[in-house]
PDB file of N, CA and C in Angstrom:
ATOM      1  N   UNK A   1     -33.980 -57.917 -28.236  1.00  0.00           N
ATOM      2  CA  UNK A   1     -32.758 -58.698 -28.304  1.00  0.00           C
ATOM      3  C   UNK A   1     -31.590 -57.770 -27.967  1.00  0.00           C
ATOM      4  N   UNK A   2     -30.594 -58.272 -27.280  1.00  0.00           N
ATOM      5  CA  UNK A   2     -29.482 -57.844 -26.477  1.00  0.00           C
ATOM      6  C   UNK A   2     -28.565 -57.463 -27.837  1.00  0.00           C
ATOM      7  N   UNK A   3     -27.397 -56.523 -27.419  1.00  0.00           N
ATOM      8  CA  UNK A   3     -26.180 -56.592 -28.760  1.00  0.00           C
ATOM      9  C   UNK A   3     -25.431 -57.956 -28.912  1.00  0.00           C
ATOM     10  N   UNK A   4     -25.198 -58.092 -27.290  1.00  0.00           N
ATOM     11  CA  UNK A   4     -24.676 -59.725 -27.412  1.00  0.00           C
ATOM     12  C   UNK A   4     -25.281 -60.766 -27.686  1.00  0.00           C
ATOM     13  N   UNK A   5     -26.842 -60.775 -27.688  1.00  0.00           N
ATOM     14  CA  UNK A   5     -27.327 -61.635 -28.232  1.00  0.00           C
ATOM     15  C   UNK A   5     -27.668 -61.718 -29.571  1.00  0.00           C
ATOM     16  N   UNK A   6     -27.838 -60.193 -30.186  1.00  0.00           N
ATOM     17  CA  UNK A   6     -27.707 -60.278 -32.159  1.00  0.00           C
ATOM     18  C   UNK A   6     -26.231 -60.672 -32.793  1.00  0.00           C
ATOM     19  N   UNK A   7     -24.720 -60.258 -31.495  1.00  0.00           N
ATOM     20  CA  UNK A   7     -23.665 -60.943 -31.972  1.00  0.00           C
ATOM     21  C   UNK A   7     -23.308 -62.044 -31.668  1.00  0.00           C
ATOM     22  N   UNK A   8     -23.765 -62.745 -30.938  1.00  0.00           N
ATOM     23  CA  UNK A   8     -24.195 -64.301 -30.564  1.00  0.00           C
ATOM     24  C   UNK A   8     -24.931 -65.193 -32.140  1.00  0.00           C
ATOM     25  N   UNK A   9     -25.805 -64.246 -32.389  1.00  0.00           N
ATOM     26  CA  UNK A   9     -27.203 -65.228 -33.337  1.00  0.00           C
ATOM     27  C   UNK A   9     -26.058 -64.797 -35.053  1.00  0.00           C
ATOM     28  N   UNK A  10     -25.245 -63.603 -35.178  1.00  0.00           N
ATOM     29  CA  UNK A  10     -24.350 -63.230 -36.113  1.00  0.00           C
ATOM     30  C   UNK A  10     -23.344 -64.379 -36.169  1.00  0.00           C
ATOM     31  N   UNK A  11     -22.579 -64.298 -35.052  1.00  0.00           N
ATOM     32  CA  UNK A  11     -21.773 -65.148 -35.243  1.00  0.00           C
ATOM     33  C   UNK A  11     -22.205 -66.939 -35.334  1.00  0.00           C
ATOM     34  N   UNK A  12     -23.142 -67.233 -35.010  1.00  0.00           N
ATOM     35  CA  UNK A  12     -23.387 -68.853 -35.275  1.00  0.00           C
ATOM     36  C   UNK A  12     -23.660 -68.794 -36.709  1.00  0.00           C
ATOM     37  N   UNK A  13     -24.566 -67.915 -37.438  1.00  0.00           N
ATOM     38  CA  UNK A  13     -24.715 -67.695 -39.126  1.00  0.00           C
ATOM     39  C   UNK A  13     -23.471 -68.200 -39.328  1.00  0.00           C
ATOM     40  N   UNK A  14     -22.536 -67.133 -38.808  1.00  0.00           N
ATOM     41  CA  UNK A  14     -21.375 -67.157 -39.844  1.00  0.00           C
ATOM     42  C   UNK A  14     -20.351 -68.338 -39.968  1.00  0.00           C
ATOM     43  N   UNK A  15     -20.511 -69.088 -38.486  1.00  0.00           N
ATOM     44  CA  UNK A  15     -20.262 -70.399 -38.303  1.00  0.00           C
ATOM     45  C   UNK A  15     -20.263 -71.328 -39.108  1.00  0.00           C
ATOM     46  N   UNK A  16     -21.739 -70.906 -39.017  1.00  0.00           N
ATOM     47  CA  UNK A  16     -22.554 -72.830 -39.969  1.00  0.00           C
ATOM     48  C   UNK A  16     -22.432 -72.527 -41.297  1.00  0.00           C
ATOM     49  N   UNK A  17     -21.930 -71.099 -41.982  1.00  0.00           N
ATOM     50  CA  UNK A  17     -22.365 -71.193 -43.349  1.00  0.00           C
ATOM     51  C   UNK A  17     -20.709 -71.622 -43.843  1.00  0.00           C
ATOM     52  N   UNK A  18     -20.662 -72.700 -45.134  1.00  0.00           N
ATOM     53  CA  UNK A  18     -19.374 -72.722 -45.760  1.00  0.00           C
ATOM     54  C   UNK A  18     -19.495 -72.388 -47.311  1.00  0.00           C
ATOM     55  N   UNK A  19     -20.107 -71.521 -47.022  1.00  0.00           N
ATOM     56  CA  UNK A  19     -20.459 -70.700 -48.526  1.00  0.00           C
ATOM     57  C   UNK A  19     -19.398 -69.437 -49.224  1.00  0.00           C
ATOM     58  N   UNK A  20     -18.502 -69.338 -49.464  1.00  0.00           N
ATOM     59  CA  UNK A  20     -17.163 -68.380 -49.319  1.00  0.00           C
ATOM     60  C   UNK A  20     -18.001 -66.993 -49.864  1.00  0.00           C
ATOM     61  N   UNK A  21     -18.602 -67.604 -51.108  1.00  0.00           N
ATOM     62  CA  UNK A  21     -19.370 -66.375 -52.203  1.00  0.00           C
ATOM     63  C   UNK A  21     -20.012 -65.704 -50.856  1.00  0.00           C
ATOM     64  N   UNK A  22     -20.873 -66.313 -50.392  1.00  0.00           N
ATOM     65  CA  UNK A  22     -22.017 -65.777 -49.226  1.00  0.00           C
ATOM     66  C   UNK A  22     -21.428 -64.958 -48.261  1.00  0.00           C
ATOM     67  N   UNK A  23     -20.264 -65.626 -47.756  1.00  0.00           N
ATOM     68  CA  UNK A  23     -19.596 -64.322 -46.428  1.00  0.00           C
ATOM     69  C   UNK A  23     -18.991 -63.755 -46.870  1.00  0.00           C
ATOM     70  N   UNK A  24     -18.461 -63.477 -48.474  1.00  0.00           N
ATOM     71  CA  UNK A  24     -17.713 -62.688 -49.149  1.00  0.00           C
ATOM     72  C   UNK A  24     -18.631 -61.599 -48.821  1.00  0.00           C
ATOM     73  N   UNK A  25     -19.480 -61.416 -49.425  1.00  0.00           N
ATOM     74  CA  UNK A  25     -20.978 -60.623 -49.647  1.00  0.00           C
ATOM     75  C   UNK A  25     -21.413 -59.873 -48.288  1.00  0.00           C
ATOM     76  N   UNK A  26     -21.360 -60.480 -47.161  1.00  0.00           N
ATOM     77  CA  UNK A  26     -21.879 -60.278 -45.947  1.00  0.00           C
ATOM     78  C   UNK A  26     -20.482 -59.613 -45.583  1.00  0.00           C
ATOM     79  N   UNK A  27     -19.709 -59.815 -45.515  1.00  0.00           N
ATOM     80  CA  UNK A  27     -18.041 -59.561 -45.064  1.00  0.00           C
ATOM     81  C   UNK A  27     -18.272 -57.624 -45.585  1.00  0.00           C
ATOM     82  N   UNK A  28     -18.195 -57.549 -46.911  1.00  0.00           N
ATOM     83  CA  UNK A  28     -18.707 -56.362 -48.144  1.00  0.00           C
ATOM     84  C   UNK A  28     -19.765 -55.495 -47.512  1.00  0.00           C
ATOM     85  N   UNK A  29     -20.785 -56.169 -47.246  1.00  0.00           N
ATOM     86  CA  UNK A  29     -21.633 -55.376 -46.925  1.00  0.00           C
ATOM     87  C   UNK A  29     -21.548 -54.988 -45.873  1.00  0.00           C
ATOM     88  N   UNK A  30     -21.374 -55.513 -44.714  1.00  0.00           N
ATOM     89  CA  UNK A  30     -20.693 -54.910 -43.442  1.00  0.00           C
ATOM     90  C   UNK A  30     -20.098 -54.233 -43.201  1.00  0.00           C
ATOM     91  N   UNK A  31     -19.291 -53.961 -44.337  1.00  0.00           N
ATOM     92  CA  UNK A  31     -18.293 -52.988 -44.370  1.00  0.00           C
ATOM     93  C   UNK A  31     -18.416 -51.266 -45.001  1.00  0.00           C
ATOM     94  N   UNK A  32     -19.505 -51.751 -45.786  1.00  0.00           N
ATOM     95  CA  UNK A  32     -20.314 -50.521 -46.441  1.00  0.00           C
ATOM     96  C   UNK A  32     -21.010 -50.083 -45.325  1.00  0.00           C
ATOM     97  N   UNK A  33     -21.717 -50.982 -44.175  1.00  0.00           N
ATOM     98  CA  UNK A  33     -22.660 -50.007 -43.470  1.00  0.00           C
ATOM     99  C   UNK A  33     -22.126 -49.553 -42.800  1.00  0.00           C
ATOM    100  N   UNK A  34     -20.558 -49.914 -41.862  1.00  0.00           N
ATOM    101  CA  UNK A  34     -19.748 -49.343 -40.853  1.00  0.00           C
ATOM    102  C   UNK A  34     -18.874 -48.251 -41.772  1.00  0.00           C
ATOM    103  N   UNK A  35     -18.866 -48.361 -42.938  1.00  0.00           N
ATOM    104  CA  UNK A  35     -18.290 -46.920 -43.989  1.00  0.00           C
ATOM    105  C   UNK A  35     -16.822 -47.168 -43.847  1.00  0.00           C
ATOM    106  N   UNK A  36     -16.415 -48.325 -43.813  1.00  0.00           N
ATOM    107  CA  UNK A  36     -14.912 -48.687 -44.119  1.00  0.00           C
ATOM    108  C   UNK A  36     -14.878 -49.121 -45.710  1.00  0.00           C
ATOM    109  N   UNK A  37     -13.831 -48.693 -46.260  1.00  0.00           N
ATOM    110  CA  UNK A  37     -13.368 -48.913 -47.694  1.00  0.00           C
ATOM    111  C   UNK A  37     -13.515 -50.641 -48.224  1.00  0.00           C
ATOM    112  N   UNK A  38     -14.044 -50.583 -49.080  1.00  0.00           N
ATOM    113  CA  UNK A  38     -13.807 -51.993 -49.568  1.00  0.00           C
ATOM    114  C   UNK A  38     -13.132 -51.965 -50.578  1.00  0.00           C
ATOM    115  N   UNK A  39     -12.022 -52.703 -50.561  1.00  0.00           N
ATOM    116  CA  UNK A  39     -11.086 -52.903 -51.874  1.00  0.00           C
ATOM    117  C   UNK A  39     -11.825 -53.922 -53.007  1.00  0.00           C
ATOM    118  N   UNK A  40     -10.385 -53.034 -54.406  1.00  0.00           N
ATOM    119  CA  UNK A  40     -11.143 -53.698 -55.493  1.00  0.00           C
ATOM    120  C   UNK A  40     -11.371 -55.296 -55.522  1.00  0.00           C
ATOM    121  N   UNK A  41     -10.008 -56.215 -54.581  1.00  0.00           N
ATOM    122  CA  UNK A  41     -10.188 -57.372 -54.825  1.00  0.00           C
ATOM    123  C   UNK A  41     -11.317 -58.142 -54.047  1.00  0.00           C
ATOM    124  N   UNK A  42     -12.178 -57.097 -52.889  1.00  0.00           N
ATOM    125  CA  UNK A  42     -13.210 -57.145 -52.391  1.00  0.00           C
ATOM    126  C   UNK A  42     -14.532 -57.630 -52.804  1.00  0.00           C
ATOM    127  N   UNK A  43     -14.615 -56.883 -54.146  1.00  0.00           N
ATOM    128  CA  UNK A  43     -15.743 -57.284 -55.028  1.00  0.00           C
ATOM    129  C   UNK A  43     -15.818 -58.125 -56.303  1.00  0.00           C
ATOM    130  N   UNK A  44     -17.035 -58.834 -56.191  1.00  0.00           N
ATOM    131  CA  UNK A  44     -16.643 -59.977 -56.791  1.00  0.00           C
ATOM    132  C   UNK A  44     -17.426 -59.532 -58.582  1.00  0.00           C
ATOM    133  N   UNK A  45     -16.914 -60.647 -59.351  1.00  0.00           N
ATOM    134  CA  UNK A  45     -17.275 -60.504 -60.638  1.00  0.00           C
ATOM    135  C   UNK A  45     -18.522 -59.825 -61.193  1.00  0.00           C
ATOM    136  N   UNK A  46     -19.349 -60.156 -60.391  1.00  0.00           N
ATOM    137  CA  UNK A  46     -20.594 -59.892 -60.629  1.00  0.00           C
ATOM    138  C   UNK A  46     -20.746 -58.639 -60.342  1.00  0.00           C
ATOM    139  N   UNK A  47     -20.633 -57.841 -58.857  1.00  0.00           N
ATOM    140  CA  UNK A  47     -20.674 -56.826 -58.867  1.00  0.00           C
ATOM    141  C   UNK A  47     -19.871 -55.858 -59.863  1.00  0.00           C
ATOM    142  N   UNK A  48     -18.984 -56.094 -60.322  1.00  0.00           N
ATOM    143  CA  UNK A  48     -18.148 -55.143 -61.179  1.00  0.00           C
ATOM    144  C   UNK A  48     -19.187 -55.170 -62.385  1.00  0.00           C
ATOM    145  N   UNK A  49     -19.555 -56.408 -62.639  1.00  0.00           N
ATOM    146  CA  UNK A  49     -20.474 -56.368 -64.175  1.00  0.00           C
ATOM    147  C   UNK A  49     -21.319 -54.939 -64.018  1.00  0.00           C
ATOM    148  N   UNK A  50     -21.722 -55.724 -62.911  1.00  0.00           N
ATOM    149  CA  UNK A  50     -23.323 -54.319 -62.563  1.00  0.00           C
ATOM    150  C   UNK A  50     -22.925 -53.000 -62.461  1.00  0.00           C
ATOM    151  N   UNK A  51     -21.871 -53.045 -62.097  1.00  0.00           N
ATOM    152  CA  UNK A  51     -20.938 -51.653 -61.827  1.00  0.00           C
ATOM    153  C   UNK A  51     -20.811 -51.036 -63.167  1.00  0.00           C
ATOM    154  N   UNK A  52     -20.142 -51.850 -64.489  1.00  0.00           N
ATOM    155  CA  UNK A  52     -19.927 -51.361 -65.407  1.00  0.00           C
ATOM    156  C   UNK A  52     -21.243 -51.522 -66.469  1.00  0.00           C
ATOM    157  N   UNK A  53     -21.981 -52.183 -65.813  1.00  0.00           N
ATOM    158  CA  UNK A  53     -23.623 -51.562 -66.928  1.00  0.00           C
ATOM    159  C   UNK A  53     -24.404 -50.626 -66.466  1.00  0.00           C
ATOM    160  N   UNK A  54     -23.985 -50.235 -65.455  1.00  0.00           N
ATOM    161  CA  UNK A  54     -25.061 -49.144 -64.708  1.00  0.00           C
ATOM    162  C   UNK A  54     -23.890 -47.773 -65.154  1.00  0.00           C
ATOM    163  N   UNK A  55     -22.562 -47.929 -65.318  1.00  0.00           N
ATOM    164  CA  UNK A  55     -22.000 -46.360 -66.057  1.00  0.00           C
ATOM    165  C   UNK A  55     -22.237 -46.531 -67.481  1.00  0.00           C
ATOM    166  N   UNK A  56     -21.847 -47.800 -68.394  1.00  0.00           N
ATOM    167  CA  UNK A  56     -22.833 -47.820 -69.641  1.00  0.00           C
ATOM    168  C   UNK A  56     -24.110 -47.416 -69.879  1.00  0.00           C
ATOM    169  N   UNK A  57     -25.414 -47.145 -68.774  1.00  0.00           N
ATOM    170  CA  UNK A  57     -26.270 -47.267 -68.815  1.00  0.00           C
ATOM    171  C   UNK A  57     -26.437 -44.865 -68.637  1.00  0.00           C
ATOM    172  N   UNK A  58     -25.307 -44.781 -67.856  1.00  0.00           N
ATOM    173  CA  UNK A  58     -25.364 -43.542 -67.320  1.00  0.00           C
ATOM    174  C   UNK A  58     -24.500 -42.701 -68.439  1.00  0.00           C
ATOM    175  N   UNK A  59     -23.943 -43.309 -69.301  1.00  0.00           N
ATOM    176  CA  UNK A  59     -22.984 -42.561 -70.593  1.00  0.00           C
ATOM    177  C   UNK A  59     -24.028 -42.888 -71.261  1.00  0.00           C
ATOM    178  N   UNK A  60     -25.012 -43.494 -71.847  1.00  0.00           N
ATOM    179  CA  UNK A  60     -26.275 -43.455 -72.536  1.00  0.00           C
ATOM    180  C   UNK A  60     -27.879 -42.508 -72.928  1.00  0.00           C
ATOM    181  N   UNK A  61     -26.941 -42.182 -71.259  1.00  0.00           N
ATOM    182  CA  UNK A  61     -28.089 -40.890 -70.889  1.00  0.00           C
ATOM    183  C   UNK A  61     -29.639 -41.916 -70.560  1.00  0.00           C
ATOM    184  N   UNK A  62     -29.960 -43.217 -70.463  1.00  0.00           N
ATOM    185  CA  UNK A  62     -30.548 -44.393 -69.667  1.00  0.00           C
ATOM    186  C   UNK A  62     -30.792 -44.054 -68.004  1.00  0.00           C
ATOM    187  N   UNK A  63     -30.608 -42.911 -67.602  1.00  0.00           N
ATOM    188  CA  UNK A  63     -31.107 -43.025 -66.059  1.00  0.00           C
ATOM    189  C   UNK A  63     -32.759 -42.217 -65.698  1.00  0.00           C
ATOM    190  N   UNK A  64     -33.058 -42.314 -64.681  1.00  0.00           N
ATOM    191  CA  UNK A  64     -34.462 -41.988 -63.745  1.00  0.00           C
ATOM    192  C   UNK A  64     -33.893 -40.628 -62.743  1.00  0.00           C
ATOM    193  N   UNK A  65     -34.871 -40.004 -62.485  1.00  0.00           N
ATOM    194  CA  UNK A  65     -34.463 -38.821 -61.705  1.00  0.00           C
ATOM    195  C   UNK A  65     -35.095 -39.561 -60.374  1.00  0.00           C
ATOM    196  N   UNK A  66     -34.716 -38.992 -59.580  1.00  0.00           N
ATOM    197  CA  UNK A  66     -35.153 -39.621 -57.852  1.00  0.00           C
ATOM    198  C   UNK A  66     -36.694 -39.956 -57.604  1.00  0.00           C
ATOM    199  N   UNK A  67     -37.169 -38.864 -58.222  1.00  0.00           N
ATOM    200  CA  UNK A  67     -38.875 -38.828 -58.054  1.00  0.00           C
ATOM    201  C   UNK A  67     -39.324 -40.253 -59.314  1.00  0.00           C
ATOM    202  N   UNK A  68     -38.757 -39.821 -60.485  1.00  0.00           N
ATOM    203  CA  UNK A  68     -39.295 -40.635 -61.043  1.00  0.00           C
ATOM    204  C   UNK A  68     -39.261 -42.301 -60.693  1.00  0.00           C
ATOM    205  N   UNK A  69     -38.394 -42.631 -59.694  1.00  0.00           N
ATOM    206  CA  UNK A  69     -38.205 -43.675 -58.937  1.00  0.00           C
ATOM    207  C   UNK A  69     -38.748 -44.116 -58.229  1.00  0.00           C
ATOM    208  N   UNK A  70     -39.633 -43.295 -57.386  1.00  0.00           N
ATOM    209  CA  UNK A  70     -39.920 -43.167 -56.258  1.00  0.00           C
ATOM    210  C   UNK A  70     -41.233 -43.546 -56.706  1.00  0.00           C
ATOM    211  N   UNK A  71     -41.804 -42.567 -57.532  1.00  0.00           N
ATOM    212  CA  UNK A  71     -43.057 -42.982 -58.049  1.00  0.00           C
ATOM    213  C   UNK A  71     -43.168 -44.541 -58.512  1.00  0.00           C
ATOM    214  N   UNK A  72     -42.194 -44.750 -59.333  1.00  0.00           N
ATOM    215  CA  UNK A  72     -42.367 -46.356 -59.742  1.00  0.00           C
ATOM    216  C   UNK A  72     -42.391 -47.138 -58.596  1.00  0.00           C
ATOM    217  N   UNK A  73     -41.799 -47.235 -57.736  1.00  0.00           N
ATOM    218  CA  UNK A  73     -42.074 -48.094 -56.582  1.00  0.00           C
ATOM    219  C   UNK A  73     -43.181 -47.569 -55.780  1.00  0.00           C
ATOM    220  N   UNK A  74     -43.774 -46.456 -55.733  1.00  0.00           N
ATOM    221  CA  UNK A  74     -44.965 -46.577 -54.716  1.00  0.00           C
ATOM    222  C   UNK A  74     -46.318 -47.043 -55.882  1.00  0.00           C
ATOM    223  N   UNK A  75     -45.986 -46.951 -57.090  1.00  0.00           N
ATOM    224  CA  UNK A  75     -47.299 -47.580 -58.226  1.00  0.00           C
ATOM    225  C   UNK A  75     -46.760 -49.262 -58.174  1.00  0.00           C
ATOM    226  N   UNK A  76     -45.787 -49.800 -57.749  1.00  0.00           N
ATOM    227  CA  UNK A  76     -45.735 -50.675 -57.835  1.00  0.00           C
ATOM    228  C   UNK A  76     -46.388 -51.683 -56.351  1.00  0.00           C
ATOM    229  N   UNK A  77     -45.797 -50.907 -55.223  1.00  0.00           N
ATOM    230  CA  UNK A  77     -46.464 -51.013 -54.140  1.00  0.00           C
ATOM    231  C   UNK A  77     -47.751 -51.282 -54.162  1.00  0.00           C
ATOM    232  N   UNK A  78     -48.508 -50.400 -54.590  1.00  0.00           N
ATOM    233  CA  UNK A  78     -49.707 -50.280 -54.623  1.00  0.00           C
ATOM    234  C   UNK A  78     -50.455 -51.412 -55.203  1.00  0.00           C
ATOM    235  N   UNK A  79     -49.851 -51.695 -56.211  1.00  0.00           N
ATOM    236  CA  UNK A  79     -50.629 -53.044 -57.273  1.00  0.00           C
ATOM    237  C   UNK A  79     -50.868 -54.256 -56.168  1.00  0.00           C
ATOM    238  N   UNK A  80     -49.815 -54.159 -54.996  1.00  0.00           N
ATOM    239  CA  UNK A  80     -49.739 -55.152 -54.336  1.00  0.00           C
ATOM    240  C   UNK A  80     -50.915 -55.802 -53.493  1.00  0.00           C
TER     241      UNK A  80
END
């Protein structure tokens, strides 16, 4: 598939959807992968929740080291 044809098949998505939450999200994330700033009024409720239970979770001393991560998803893989 062509660039103009993945921004062809992008832009009709974004067309047909009248979902605000949904291209909020897609709008966000787009913006994370091209590494432009997303402002605070950018993100929506939900993400902030997760935002602020995952530093609750990290002032708890509640986190995984990289490996130990890694491992859980390839034992989880595996079950598959």
């Amino acid at each position: 598939m062509s660039v103009l044809e993945i921004k062809n098949d992008l832009l009709r998505l974004v067309v047909e959807t009248n979902d605000p939450e949904l291209l909020d999200k897609v709008r966000n994330y787009f913006k994370i992968l091209k590494k432009e700033p997303v402002s605070q009024n950018e993100i929506d409720e939900q993400e902030l929740r997760m935002i602020e239970k995952g530093l609750t979770q990290v002032e708890k001393g509640e986190t995984h080291s990289h490996e130990e991560v890694r491992e859980k998803i390839r034992s989880f893989l595996h079950k598959k």
